[in-house]
Protein backbone atom coordinates (compact mmCIF):
# COMPACT_ATOMS: atom_id res chain seq x y z
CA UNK A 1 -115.02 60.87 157.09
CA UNK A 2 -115.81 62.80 154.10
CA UNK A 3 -116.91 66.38 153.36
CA UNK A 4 -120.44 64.92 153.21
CA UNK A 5 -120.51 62.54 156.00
CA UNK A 6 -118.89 65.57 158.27
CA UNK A 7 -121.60 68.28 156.93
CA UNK A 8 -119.66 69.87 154.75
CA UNK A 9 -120.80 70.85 151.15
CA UNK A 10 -118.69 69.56 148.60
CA UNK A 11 -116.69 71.89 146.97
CA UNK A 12 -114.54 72.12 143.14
CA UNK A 13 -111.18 72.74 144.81
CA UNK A 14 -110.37 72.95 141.10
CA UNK A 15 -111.99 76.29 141.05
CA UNK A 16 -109.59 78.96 141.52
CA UNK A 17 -112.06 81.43 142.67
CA UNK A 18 -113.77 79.25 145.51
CA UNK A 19 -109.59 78.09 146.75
CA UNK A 20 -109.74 81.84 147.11
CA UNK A 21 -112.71 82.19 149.00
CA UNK A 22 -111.90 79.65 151.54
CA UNK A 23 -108.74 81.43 152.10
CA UNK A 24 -109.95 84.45 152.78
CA UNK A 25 -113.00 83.46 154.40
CA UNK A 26 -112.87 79.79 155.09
CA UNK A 27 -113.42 77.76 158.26
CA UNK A 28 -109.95 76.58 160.06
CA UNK A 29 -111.95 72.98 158.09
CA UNK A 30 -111.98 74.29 154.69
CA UNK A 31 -108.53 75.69 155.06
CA UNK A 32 -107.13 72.71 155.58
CA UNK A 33 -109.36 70.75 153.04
CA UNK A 34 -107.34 73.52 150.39
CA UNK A 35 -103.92 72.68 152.13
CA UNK A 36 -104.28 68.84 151.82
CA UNK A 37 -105.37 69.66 148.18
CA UNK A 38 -102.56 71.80 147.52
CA UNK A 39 -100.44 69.48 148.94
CA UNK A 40 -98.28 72.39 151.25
CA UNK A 41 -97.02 72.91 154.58
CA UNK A 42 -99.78 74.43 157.03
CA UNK A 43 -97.31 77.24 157.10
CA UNK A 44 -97.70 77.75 152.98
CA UNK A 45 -101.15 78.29 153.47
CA UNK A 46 -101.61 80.46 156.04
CA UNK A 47 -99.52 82.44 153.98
CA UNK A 48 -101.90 81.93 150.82
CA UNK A 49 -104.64 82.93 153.31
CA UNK A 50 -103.09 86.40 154.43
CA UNK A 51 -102.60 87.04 150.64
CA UNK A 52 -105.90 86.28 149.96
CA UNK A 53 -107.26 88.53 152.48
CA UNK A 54 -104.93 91.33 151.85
CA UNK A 55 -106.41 91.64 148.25
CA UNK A 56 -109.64 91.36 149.57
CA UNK A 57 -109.29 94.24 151.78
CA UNK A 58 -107.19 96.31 148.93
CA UNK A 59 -109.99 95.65 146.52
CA UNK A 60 -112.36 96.95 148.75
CA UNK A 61 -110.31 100.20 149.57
CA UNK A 62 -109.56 100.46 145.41
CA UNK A 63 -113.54 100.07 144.68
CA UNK A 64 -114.11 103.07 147.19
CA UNK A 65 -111.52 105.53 145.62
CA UNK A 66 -112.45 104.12 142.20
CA UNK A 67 -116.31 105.22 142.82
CA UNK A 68 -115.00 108.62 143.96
CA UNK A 69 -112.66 109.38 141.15
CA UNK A 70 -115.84 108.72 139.31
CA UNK A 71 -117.93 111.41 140.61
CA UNK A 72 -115.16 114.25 141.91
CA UNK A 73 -112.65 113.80 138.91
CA UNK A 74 -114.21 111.78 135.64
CA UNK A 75 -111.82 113.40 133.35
CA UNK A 76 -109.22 110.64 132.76
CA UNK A 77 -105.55 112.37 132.15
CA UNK A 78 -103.60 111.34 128.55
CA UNK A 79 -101.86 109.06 130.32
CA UNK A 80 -104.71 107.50 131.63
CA UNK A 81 -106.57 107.01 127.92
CA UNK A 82 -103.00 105.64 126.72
CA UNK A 83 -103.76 103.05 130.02
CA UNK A 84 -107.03 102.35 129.13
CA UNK A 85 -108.12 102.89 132.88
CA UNK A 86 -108.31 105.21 135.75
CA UNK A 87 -104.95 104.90 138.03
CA UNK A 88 -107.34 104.42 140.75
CA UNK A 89 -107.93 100.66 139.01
CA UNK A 90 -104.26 99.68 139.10
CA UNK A 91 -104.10 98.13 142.84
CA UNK A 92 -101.74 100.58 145.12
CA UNK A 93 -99.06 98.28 145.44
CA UNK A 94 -97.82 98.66 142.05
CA UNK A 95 -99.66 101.79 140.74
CA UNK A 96 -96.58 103.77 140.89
CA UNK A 97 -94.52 101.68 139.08
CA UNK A 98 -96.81 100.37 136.18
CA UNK A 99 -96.96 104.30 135.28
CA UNK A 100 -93.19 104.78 135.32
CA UNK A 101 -92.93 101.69 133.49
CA UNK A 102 -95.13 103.09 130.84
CA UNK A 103 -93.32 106.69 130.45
CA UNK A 104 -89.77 104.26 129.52
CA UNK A 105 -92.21 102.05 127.55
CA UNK A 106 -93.29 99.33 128.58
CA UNK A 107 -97.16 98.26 127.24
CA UNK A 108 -98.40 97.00 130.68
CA UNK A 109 -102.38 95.53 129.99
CA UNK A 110 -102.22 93.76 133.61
CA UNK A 111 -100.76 93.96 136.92
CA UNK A 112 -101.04 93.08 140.60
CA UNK A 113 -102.18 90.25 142.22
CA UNK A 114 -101.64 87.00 140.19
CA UNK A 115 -102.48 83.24 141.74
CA UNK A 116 -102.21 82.71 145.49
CA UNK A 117 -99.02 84.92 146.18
CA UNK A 118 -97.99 85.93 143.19
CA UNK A 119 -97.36 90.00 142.12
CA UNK A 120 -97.01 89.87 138.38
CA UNK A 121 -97.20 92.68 135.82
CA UNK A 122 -97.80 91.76 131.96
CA UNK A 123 -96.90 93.76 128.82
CA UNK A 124 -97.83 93.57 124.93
CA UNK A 125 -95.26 92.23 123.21
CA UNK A 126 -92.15 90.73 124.12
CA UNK A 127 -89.59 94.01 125.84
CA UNK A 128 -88.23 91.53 127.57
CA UNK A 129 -87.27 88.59 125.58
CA UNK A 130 -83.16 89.70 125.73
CA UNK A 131 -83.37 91.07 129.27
CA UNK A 132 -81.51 89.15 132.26
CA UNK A 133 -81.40 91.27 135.79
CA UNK A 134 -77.78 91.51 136.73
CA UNK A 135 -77.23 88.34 139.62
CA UNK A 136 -75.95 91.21 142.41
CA UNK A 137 -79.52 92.33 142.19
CA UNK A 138 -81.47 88.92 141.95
CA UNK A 139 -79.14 88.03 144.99
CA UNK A 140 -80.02 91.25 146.96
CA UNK A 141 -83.67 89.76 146.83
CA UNK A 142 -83.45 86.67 147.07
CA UNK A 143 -81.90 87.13 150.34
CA UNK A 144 -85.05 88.84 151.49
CA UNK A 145 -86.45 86.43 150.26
CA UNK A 146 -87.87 87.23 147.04
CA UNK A 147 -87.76 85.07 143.65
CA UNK A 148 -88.10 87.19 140.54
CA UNK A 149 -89.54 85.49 137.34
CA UNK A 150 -88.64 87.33 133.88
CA UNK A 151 -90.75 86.06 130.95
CA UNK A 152 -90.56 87.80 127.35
CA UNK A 153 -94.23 89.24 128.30
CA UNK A 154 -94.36 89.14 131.92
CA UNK A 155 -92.48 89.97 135.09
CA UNK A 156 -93.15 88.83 138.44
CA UNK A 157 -92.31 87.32 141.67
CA UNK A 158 -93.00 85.60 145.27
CA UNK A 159 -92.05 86.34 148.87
CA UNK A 160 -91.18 82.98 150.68
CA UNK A 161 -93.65 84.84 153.63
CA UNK A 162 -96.08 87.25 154.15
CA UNK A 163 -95.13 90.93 153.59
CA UNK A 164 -97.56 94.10 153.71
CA UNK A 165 -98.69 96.31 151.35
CA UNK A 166 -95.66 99.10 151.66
CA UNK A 167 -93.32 96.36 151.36
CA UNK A 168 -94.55 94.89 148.25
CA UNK A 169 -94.45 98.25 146.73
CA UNK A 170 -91.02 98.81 147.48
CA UNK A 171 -90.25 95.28 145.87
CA UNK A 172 -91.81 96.91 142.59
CA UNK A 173 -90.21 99.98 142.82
CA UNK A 174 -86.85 97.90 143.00
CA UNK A 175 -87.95 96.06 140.11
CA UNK A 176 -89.14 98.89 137.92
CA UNK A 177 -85.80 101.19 138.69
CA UNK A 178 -83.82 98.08 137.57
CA UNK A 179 -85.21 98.09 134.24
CA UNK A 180 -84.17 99.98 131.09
CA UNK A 181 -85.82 103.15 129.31
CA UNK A 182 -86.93 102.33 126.26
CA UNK A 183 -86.60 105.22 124.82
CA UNK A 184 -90.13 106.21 124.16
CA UNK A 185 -93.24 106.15 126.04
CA UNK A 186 -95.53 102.75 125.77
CA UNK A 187 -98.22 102.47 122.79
CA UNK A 188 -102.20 102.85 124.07
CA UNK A 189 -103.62 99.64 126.14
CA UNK A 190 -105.33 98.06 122.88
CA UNK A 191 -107.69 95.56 124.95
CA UNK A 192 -111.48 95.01 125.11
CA UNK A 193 -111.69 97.19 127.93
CA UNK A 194 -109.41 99.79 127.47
CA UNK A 195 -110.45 100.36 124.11
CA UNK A 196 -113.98 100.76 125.79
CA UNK A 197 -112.85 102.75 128.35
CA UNK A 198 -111.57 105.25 125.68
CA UNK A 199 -114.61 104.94 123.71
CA UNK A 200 -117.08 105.71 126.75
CA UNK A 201 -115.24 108.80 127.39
CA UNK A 202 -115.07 110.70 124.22
């Protein structure tokens, strides 16, 4: 029977943002129309659905201290103009070390939540393009199992299950301690929006 015969509204499973939806607000149905289109265990995607719902629910809480950083505190630090943002928008998970990352410096424009389980933080430029994690320390996560991904622009990685919030911080903090100081702190956020977060507070 399909989606229309059963009563069900056909759907762009395509669409990244409604995949999300579903998993974070989908009926047990729709979850398993996104697991047969996914083509992954029913174990994969109950794991895709905590994810989804855990960002959910730390967008929410971010939103709230965002709006009250707003009216309290509106005067952004220098290391917040150099950021672009407030830390208040850098999702808690990986606030901590996106600004530690920036004092040895590292150009981070994005971080957080990436895909359907993904934690990834991106930088201008390429500080990684010569950089290789020693294999003790790749090893030490992969047996919690972790995967780490190093691009020239990028760093991120995947938990082979569900982990919470404190945990996932911990797996940056790891991450960020492993890498080396630059030697100066990070150039200003030059994007669209930080420039414009600058701009509106002049």
């Amino acid at each position: 029977m399909s989606e229309m015969e059963s009563g069900h509204e056909q759907r762009d499973l395509h669409n990244e943002d409604i995949v999300t939806e579903i998993l974070e607000s989908g009926s047990p149905e729709e979850v398993e129309h996104v697991r047969a289109f996914l083509n992954v265990t029913e174990a994969q995607v109950q794991t895709y659905s905590l994810y989804a719902k855990q960002r959910k629910r730390v967008h929410e809480e971010s939103r709230s201290t965002y709006q009250e950083r707003k009216v309290k505190n509106p005067a952004p630090t220098p290391e917040e103009l150099s950021m672009g943002c407030y830390l208040e928008s850098i999702e808690p998970q990986v606030q901590q070390s996106v600004m530690n990352l920036r004092r040895k410096g590292y150009a981070t424009y994005e971080s957080g939540y990436y895909g359907l389980s993904t934690q990834k933080i991106g930088f201008t430029g390429k500080p990684l393009e010569h950089f290789q994690f020693p294999e003790d320390f790749l090893n030490t996560l992969a047996h919690k199992g972790v995967t780490v991904t190093v691009k020239p622009n990028a760093i991120s990685f995947d938990c082979d299950r569900y982990v919470e919030i404190g945990e996932l911080q911990k797996i940056w903090n790891d991450i960020e301690s492993a890498l080396p100081d630059l030697g100066k702190p990070a150039e200003p956020n030059m994007t669209g929006g930080a420039q414009n977060f600058r701009n509106s507070r002049k």
